[in-house]
C-alpha atoms as a PDB file:
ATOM      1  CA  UNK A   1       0.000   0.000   0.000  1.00  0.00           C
ATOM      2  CA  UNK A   2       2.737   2.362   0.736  1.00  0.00           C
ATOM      3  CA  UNK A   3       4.128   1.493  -2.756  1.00  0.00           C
ATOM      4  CA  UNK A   4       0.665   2.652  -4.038  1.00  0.00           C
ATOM      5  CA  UNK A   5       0.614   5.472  -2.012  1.00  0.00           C
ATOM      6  CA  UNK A   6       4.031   6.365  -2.958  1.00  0.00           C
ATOM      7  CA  UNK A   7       3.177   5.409  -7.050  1.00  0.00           C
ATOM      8  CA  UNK A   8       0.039   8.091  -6.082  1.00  0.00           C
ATOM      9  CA  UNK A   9       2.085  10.803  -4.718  1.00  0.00           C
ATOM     10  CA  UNK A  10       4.461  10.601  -7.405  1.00  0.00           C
ATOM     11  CA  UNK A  11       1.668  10.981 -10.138  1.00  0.00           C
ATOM     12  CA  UNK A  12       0.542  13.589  -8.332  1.00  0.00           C
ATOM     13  CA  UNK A  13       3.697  15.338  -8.269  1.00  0.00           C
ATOM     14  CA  UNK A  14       4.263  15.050 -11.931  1.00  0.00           C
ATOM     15  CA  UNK A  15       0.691  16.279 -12.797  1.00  0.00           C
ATOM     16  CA  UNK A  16       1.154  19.446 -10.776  1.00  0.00           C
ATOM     17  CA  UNK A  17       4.980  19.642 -12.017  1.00  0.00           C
ATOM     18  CA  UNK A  18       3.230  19.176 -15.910  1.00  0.00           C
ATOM     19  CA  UNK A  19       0.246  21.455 -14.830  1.00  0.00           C
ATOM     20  CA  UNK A  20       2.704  24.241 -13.643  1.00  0.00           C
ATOM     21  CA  UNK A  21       4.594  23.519 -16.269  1.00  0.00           C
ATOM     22  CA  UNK A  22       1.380  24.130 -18.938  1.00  0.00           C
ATOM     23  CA  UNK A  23       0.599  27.376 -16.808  1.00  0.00           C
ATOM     24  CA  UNK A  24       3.698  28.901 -17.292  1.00  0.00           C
ATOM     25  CA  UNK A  25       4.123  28.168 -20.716  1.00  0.00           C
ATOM     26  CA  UNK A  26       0.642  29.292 -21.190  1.00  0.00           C
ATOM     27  CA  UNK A  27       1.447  32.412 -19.037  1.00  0.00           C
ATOM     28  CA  UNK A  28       4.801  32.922 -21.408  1.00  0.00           C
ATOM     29  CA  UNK A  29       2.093  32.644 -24.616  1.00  0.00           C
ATOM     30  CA  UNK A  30      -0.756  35.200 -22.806  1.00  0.00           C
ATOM     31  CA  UNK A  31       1.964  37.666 -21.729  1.00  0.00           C
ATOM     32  CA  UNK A  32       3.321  37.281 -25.744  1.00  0.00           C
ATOM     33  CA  UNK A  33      -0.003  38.053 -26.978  1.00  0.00           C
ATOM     34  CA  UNK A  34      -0.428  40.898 -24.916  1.00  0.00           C
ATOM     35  CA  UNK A  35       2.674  42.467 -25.516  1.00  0.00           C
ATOM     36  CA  UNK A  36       1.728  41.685 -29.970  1.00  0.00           C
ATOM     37  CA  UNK A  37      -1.982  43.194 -28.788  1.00  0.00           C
ATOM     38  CA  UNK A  38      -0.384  46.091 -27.505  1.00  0.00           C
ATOM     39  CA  UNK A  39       2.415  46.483 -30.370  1.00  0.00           C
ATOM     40  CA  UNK A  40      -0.590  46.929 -32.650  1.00  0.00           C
ATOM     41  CA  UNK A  41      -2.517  49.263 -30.412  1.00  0.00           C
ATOM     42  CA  UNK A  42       1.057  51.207 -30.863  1.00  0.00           C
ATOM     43  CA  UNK A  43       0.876  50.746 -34.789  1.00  0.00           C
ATOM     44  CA  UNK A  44      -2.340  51.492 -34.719  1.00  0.00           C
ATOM     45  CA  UNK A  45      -2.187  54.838 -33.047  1.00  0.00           C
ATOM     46  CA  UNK A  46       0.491  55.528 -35.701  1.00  0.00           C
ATOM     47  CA  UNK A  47      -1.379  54.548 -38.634  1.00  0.00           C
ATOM     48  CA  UNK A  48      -4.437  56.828 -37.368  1.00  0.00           C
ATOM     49  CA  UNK A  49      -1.638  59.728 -37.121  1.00  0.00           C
ATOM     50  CA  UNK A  50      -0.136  59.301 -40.077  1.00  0.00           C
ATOM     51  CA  UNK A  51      -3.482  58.935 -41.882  1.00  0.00           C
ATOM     52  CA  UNK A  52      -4.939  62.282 -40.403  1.00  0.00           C
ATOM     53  CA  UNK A  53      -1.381  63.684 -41.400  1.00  0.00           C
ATOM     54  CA  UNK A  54      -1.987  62.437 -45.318  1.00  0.00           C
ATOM     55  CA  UNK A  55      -5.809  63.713 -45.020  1.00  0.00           C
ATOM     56  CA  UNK A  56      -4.293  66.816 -43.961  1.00  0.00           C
ATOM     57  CA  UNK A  57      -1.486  67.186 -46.465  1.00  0.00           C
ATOM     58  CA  UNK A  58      -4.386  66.257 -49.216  1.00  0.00           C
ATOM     59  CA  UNK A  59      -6.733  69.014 -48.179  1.00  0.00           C
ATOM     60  CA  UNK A  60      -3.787  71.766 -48.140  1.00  0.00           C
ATOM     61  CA  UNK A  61      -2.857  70.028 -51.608  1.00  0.00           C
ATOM     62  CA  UNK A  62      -6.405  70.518 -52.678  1.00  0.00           C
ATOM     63  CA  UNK A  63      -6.521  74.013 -51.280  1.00  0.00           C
ATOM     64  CA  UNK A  64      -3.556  75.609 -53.128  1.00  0.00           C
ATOM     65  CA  UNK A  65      -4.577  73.781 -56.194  1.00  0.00           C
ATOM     66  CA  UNK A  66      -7.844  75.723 -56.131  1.00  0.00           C
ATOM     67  CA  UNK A  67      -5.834  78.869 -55.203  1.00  0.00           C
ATOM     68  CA  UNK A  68      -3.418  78.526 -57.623  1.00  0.00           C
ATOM     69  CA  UNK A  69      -6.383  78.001 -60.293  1.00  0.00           C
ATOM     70  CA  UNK A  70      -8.302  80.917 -59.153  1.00  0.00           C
ATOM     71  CA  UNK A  71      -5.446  82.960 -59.426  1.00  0.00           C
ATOM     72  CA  UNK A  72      -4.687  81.709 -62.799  1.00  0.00           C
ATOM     73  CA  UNK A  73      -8.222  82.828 -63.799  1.00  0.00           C
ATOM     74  CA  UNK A  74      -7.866  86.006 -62.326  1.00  0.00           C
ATOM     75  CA  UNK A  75      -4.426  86.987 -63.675  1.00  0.00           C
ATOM     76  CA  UNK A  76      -5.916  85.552 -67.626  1.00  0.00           C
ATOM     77  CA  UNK A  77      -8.733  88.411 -67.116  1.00  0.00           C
ATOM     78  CA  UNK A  78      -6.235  90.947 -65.897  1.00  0.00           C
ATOM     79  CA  UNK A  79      -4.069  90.188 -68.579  1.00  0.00           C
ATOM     80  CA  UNK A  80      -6.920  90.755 -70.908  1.00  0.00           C
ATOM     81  CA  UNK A  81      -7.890  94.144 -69.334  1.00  0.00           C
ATOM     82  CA  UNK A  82      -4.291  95.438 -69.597  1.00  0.00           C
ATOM     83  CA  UNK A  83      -4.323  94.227 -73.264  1.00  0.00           C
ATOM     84  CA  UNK A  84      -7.400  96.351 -73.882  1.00  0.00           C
ATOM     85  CA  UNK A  85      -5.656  98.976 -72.004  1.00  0.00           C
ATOM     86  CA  UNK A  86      -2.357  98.679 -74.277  1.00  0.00           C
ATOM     87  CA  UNK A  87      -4.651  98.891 -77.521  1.00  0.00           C
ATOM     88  CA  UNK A  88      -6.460 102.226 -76.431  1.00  0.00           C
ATOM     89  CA  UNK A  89      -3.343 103.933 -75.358  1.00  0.00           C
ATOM     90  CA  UNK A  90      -1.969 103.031 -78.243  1.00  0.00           C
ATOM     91  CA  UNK A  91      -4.751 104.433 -80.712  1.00  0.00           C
ATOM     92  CA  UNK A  92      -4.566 107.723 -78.432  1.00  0.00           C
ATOM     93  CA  UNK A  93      -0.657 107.513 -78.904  1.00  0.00           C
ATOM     94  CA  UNK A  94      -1.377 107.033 -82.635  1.00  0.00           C
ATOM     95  CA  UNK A  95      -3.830 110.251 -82.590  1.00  0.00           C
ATOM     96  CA  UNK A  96      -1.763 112.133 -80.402  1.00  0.00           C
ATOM     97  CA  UNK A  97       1.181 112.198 -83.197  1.00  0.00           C
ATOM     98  CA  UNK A  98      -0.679 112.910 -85.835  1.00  0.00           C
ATOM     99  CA  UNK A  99      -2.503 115.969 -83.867  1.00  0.00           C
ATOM    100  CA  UNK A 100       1.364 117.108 -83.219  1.00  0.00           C
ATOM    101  CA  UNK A 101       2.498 116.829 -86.445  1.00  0.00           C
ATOM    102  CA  UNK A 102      -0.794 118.888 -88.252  1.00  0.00           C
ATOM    103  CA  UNK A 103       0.195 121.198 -85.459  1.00  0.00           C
ATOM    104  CA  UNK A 104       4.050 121.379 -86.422  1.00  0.00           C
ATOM    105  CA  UNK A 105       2.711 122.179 -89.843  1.00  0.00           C
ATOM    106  CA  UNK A 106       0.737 124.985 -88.679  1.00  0.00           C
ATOM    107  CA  UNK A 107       3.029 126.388 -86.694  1.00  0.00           C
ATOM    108  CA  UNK A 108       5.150 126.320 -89.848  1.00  0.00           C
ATOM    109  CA  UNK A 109       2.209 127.851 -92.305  1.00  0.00           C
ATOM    110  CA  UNK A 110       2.103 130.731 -89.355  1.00  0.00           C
ATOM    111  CA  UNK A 111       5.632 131.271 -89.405  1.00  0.00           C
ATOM    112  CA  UNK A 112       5.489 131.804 -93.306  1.00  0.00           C
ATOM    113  CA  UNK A 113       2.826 133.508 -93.163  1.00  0.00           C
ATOM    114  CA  UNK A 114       3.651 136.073 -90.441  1.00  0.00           C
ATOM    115  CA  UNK A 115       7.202 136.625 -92.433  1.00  0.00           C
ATOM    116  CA  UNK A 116       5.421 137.515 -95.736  1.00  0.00           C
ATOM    117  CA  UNK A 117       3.030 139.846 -93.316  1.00  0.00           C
ATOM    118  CA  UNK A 118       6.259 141.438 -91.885  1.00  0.00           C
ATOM    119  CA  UNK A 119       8.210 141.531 -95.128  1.00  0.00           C
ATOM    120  CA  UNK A 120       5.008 143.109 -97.099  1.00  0.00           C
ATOM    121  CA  UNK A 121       4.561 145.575 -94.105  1.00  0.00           C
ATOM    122  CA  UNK A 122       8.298 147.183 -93.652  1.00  0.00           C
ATOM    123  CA  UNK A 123       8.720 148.194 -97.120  1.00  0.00           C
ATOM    124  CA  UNK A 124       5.080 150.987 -96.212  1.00  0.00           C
ATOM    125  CA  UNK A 125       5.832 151.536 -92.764  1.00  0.00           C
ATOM    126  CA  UNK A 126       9.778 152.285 -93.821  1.00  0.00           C
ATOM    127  CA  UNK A 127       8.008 154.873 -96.729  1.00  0.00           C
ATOM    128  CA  UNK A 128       6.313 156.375 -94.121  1.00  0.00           C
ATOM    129  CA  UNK A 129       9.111 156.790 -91.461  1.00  0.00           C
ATOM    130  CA  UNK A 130      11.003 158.393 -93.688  1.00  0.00           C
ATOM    131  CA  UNK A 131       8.307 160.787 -94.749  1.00  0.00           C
END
């Protein structure tokens, strides 16, 4: 009996040596699945930050494409306007020189004309000085 008892004890032993044995390897295996569960908690929180970040970036990407379009349009009509400008200034440039030149040629024709006026007016004047 104390063979038996002995034979028991032992089986006992090695069952509670095997079950410790199972709980800390299964221990080992939860604490390595906690520490993976909370590396991809960790990745996760990055991957939500970097996707906000790329969200971001895309909106501001967005936004100065619009800018840059609207300005674009903008500057096209301005160009435009100044174009128009150009054009009229240039007809009133145009007018401008022939107004001065019909008004060199007058001054001219009034120049003649007041030396033939002076020239025809000395010679009876001079008669009547000397009278």
């Amino acid at each position: 009996m104390v063979a038996k008892s002995f034979a028991v004890f032992v089986y006992i032993i090695k069952r509670s040596s095997s079950l410790k044995e199972t709980d800390v390897n299964q221990q080992q295996s939860n604490y390595d699945k906690q520490y993976q569960i909370e590396n991809l908690k960790d990745n996760n929180k990055q991957q939500v930050v970097y996707t906000y970040l790329a969200v971001a970036c895309a909106v501001m990407a967005i936004i100065i494409v619009a800018l840059v379009y609207r300005n674009w349009k903008r500057s096209k009509i301005d160009v435009e306007v100044v174009s128009a400008l150009n054009r009229r200034i240039n007809i009133q440039k145009t007018d401008l020189e022939v107004t001065l030149d019909e008004l060199k040629l007058n001054s001219q024709e009034k120049d003649r004309i007041l030396r033939t006026v002076a020239h025809d007016l000395r010679n009876p004047i001079g008669g009547i000085a000397s009278a």
